[in-house]
Protein backbone atom coordinates (compact mmCIF):
# COMPACT_ATOMS: atom_id res chain seq x y z
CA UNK A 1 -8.43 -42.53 6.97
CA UNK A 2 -10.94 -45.03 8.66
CA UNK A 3 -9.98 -48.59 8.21
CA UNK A 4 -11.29 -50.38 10.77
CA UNK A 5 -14.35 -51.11 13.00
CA UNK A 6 -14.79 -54.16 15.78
CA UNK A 7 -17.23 -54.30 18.96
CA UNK A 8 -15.21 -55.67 21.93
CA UNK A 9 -16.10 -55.68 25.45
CA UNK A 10 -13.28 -57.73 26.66
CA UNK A 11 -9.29 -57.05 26.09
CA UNK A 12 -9.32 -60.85 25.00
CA UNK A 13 -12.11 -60.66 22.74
CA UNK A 14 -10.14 -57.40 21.25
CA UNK A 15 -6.95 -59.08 20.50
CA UNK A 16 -8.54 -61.59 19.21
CA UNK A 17 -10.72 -59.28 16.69
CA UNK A 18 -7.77 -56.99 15.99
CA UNK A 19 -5.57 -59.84 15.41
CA UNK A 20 -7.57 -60.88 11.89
CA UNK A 21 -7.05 -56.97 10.74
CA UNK A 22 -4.72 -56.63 7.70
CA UNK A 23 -2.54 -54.23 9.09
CA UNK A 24 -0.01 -55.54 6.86
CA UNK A 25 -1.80 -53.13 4.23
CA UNK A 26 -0.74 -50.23 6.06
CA UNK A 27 1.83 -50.72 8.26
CA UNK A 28 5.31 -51.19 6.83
CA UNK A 29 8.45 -52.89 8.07
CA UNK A 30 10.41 -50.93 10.09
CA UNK A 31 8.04 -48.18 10.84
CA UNK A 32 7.41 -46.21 14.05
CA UNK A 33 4.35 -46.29 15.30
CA UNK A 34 2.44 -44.46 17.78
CA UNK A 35 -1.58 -44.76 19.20
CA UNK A 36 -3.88 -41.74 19.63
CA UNK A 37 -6.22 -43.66 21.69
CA UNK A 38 -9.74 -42.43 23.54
CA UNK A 39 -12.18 -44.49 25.12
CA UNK A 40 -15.95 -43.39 26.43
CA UNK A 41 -18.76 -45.16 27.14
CA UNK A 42 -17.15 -48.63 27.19
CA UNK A 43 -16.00 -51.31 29.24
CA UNK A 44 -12.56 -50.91 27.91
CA UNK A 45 -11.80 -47.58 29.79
CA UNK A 46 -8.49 -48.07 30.41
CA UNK A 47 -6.53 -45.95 27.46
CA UNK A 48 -3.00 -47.24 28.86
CA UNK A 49 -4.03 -50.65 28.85
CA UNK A 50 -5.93 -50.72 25.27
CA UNK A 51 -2.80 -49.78 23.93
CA UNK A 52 -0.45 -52.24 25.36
CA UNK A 53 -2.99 -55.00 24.02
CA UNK A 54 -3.38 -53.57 20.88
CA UNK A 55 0.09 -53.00 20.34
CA UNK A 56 0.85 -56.74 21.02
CA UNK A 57 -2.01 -57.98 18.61
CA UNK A 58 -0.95 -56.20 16.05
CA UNK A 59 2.79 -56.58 16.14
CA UNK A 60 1.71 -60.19 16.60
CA UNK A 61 -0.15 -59.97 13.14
CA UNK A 62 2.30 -57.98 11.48
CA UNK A 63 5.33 -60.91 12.66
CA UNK A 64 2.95 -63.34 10.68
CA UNK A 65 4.23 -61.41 7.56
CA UNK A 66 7.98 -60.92 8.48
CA UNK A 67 6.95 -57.01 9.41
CA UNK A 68 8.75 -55.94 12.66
CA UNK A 69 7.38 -52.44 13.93
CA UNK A 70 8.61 -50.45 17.13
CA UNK A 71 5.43 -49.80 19.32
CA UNK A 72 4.80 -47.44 20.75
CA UNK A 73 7.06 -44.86 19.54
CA UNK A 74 5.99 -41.09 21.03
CA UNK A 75 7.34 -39.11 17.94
CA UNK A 76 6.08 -41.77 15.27
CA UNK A 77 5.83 -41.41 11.60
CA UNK A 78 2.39 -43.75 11.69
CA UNK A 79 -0.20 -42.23 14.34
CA UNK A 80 -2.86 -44.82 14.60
CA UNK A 81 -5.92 -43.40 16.43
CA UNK A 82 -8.58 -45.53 18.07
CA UNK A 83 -11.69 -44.11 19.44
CA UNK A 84 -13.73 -46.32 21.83
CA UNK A 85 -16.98 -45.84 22.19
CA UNK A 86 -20.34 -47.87 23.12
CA UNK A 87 -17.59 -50.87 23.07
CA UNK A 88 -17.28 -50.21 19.55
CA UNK A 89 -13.62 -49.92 18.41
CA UNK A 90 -12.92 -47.47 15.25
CA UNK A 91 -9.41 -47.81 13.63
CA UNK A 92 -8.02 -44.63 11.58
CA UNK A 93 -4.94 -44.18 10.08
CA UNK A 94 -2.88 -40.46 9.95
CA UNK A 95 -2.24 -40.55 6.48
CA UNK A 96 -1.02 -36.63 6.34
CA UNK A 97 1.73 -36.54 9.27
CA UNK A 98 1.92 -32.64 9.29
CA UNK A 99 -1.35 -30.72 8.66
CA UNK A 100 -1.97 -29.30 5.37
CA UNK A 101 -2.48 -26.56 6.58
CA UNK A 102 0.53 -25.48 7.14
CA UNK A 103 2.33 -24.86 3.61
CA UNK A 104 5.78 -24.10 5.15
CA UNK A 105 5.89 -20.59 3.76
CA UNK A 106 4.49 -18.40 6.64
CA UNK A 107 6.86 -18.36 9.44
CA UNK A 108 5.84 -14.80 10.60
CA UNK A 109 1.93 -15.03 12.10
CA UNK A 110 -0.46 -12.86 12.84
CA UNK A 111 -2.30 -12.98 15.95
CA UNK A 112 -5.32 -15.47 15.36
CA UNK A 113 -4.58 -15.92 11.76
CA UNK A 114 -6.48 -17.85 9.34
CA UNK A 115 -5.64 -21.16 8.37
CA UNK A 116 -4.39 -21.73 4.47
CA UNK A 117 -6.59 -24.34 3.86
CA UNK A 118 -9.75 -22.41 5.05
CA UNK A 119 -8.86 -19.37 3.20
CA UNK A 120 -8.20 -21.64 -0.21
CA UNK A 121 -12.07 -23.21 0.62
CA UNK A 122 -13.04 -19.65 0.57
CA UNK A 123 -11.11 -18.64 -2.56
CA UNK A 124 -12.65 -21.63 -4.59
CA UNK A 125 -15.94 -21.03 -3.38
CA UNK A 126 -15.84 -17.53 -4.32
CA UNK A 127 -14.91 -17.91 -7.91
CA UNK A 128 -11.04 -17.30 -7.67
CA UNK A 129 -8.82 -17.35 -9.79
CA UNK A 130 -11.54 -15.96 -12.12
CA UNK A 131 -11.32 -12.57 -11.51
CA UNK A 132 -8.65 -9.88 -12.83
CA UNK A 133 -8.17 -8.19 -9.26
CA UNK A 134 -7.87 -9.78 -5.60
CA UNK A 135 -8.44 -7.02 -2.52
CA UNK A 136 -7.42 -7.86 0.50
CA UNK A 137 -8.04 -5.13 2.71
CA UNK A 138 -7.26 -6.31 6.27
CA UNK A 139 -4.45 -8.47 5.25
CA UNK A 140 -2.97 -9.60 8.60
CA UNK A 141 -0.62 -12.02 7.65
CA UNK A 142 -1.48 -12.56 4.50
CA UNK A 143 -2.84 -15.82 4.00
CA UNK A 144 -5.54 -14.66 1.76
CA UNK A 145 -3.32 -13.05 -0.63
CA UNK A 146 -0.69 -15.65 -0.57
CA UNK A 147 -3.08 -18.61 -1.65
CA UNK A 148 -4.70 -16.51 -4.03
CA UNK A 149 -1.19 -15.71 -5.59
CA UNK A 150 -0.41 -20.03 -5.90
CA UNK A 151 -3.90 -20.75 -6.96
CA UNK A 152 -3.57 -17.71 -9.43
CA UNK A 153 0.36 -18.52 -10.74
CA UNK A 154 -1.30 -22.11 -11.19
CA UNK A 155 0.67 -23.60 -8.65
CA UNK A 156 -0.11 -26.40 -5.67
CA UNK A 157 0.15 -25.94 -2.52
CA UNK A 158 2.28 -28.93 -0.53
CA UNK A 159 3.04 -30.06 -3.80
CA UNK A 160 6.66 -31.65 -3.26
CA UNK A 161 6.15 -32.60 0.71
CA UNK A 162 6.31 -36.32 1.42
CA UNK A 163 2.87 -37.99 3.22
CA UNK A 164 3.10 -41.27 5.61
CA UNK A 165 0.73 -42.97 3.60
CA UNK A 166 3.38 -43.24 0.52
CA UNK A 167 5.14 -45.59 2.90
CA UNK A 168 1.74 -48.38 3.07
CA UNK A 169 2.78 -51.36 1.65
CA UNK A 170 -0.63 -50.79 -0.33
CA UNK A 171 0.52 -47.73 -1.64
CA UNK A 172 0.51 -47.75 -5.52
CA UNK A 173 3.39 -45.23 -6.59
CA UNK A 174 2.04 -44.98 -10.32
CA UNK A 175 -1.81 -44.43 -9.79
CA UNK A 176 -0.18 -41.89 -7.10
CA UNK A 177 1.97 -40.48 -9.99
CA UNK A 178 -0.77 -39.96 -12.12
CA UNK A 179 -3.24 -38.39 -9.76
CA UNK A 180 -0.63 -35.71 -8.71
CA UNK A 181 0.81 -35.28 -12.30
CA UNK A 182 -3.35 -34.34 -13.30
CA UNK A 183 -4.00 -32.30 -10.63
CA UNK A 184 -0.94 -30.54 -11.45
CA UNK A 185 -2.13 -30.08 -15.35
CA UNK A 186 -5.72 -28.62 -14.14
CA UNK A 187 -4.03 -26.23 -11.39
CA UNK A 188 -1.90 -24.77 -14.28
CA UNK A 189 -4.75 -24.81 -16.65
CA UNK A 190 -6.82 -22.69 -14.04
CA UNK A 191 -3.66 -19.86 -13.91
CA UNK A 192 -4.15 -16.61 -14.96
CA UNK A 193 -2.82 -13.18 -14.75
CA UNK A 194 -4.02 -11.19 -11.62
CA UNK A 195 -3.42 -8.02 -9.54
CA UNK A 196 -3.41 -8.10 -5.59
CA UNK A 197 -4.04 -5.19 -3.56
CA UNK A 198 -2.88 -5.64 0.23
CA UNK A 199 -3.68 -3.43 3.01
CA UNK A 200 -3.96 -3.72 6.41
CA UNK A 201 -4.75 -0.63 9.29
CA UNK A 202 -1.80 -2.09 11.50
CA UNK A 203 1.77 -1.25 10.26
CA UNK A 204 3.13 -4.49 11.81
CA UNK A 205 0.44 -6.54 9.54
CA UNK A 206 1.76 -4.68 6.95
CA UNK A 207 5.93 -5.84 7.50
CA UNK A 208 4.19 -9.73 8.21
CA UNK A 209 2.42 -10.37 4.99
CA UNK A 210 5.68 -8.15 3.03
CA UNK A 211 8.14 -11.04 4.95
CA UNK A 212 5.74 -13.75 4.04
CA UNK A 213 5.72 -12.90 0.27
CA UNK A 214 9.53 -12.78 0.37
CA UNK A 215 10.04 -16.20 1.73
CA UNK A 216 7.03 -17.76 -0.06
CA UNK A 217 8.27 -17.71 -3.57
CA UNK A 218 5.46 -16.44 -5.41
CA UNK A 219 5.64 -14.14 -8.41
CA UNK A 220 5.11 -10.56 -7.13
CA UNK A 221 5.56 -8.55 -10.01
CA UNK A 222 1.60 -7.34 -9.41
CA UNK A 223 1.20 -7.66 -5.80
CA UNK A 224 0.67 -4.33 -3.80
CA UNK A 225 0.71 -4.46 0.34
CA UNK A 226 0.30 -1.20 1.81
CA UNK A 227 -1.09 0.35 4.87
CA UNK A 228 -4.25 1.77 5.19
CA UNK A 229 -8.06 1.65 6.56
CA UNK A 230 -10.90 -0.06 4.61
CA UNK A 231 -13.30 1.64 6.69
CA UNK A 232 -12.44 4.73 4.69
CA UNK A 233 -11.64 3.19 0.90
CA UNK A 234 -10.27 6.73 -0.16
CA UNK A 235 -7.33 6.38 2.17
CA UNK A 236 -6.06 3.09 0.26
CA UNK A 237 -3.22 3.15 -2.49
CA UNK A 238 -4.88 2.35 -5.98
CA UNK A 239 -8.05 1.50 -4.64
CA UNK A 240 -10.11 4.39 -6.26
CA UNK A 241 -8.21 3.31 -9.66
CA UNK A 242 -9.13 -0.23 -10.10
CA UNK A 243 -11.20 0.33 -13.28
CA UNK A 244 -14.30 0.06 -13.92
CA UNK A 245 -13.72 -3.06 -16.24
CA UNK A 246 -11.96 -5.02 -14.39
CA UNK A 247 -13.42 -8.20 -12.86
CA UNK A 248 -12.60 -7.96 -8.95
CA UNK A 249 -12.78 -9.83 -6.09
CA UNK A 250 -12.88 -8.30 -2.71
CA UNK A 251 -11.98 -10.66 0.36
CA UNK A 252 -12.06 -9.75 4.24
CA UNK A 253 -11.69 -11.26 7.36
CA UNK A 254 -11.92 -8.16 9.55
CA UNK A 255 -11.31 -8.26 13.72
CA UNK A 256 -13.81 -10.26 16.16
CA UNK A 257 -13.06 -12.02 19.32
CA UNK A 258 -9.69 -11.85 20.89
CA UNK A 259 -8.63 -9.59 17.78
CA UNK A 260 -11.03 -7.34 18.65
CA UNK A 261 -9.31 -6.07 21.69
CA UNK A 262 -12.57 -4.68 23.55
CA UNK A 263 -14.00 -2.95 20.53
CA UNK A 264 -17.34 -2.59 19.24
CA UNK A 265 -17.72 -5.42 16.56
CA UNK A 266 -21.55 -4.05 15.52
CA UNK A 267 -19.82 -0.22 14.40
CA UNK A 268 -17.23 -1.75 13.25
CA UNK A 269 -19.02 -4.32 10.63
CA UNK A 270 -21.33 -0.90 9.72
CA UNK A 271 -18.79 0.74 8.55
CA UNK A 272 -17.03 -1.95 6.81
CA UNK A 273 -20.52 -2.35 5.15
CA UNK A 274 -21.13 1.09 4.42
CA UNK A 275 -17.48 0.90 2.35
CA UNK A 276 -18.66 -2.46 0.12
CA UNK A 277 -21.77 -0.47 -0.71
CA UNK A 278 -20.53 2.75 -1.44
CA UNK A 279 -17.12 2.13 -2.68
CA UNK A 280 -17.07 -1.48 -4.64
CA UNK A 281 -18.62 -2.76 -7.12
CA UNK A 282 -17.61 -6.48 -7.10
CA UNK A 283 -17.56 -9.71 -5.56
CA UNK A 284 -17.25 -10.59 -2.22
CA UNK A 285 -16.96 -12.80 0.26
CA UNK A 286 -16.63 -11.84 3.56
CA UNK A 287 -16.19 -13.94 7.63
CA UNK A 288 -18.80 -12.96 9.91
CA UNK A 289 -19.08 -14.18 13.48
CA UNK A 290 -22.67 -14.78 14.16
CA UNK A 291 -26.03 -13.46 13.00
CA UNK A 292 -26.39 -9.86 14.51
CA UNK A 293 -23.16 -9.52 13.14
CA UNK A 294 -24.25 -10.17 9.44
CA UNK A 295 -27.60 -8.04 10.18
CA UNK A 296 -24.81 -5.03 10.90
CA UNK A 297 -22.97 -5.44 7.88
CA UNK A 298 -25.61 -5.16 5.76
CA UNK A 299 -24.54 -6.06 2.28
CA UNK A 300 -26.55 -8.43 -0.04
CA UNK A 301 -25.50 -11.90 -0.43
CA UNK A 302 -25.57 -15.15 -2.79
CA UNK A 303 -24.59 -17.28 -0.71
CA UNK A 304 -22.85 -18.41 2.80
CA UNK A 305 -21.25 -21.31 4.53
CA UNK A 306 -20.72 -21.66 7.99
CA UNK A 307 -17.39 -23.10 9.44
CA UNK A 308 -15.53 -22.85 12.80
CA UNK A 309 -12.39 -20.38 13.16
CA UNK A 310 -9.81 -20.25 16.39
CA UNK A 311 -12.97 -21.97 18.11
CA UNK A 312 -15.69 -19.44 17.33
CA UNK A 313 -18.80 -20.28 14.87
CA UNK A 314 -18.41 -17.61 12.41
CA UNK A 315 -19.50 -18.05 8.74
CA UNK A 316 -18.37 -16.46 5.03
CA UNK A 317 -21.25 -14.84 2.92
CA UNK A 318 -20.89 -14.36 -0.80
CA UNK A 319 -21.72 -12.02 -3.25
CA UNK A 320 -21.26 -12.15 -7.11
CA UNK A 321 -22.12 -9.62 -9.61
CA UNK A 322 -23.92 -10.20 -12.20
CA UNK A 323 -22.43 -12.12 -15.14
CA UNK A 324 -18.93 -12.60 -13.04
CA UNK A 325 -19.31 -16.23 -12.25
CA UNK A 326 -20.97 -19.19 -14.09
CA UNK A 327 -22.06 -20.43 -10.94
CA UNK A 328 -24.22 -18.05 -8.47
CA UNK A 329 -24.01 -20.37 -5.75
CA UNK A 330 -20.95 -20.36 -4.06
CA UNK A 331 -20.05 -23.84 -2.20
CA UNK A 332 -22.74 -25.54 -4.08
């Protein structure tokens, strides 16, 4: 969270500017705190020395208040990060600790695997949990299908993990209490009943997302994962059955890059193509990386937001049929 912003060009003109901060908002007594700190552009180049000034300046400030901190503290349970540049001086505060991304129920990975919190984006902006049917046919480790499964059991994610910034002295536990205890009421109210089909061409893939379901603690009364190509729909368990009626949702984040492993992304995307068109009749929203890409795959689309995954530009395109969502435009 930003906080702060001072122009210094001088390590006394910085303590001096730092000094009248109210880190006494934020910092409590007792904590460990540590400095992320990068300079550019600026007479104060020094990184090593910007922190030993502002770590004086502000445990000088925070004494003024009876607070006593340990700085700086490599494994600290406050990160304070300070970026430097133009001699302008931007204070930010880590108010997560570990990233939210990483819900604590997917200990066995797949090889480039999607983060949660970019699959969830993807889910939301696609329409789920309004659908009857989630497909997931190139599972890998099944992130896709296991936030699907907590958005669709009305469920949040992270919801009983502790945050640094419920340790700020300005931290108001009850407006806290009731933001959390509403968010919870409108997750639940957006639960419904749903199917998930799983598949994945890779065997091991297969054995990840099953482990990853059994230590996640989702209900999987109506959760398939099988093996089997999407490429060739007529190959996967229960695929040709979903009926007719039924209000699907078809998600994919097939090989590219690294993943890959040398093969030919254009034929592949083609014939994943070729399978939306000729074999489902749903929504969709599929990860492409890059333009030519897109053009190979072929399908029609409502909408598409770009984003950055393992490093690569890629983007997710959206399709949704016809009186399936209220709202065409996905992301808007």
């Amino acid at each position: 969270m930003r906080l702060f912003e001072v122009k210094a060009t001088s390590f006394r003109e910085l303590r001096r500017k730092v000094g009248a901060l109210p880190f006494e908002l934020y910092i409590a007594d007792g904590a460990d705190v540590g400095f992320q700190v990068k300079c550019s552009r600026s007479r104060l180049s020094h990184e090593g020395a910007v922190e030993e000034h502002l770590g004086r300046s502000i445990a000088a400030r925070l004494g003024m208040f009876g607070v006593k901190v340990e700085f700086p503290v490599a494994d600290a349970t406050q990160t304070v990060h300070v970026r430097i540049t133009d001699d302008v001086c931007r204070f930010s505060l880590d108010t997560t600790g570990t990233p939210l991304y990483l819900r604590g129920r997917k200990p066995n990975a797949a090889s480039a695997t999607l983060r949660e919190t970019t699959a969830a984006s993807i889910l939301k902006a696609a329409g789920w949990p309004g659908f009857d049917i989630l497909i997931d046919p190139m599972c890998g480790a099944g992130t896709f299908t296991l936030e699907a499964l907590e958005m669709a059991s009305g469920r949040l994610p992270n919801v009983e993990r502790g945050f640094p910034f419920t340790d700020w002295p300005a931290f108001r536990p009850k407006a806290y209490a009731h933001l959390k205890e509403k968010m919870i009421e409108e997750a639940a109210a957006a639960g419904r009943k749903t199917r998930v089909l799983a598949f994945d061409l890779d065997p091991e893939a297969v054995e990840t997302t099953r482990r990853n379901l059994a230590v996640a603690g989702l209900p999987t009364d109506h959760v398939s994962v099988e093996a089997g190509d999407f490429t060739d729909p007529l190959t996967l368990p229960g695929f040709e059955s979903i009926p007719a009626s039924a209000r699907a949702l078809l998600v994919l984040n097939p090989p590219y890059g690294k993943r890959l492993a040398g093969g030919n992304p254009k034929q592949l995307y083609r014939r994943i193509g070729e399978a939306i068109r000729n074999h489902f009749h749903g929504s969709y929203a599929v990860i492409v990386p890059g333009l030519e890409i897109e053009k190979a795959l072929s399908v029609p689309r409502d909408g598409k937001i770009l984003f950055q995954n393992g490093g690569l530009r890629v983007a997710a395109i959206f399709h949704a049929e016809p009186d399936e969502q209220d709202d065409p435009e996905p992301g808007a």
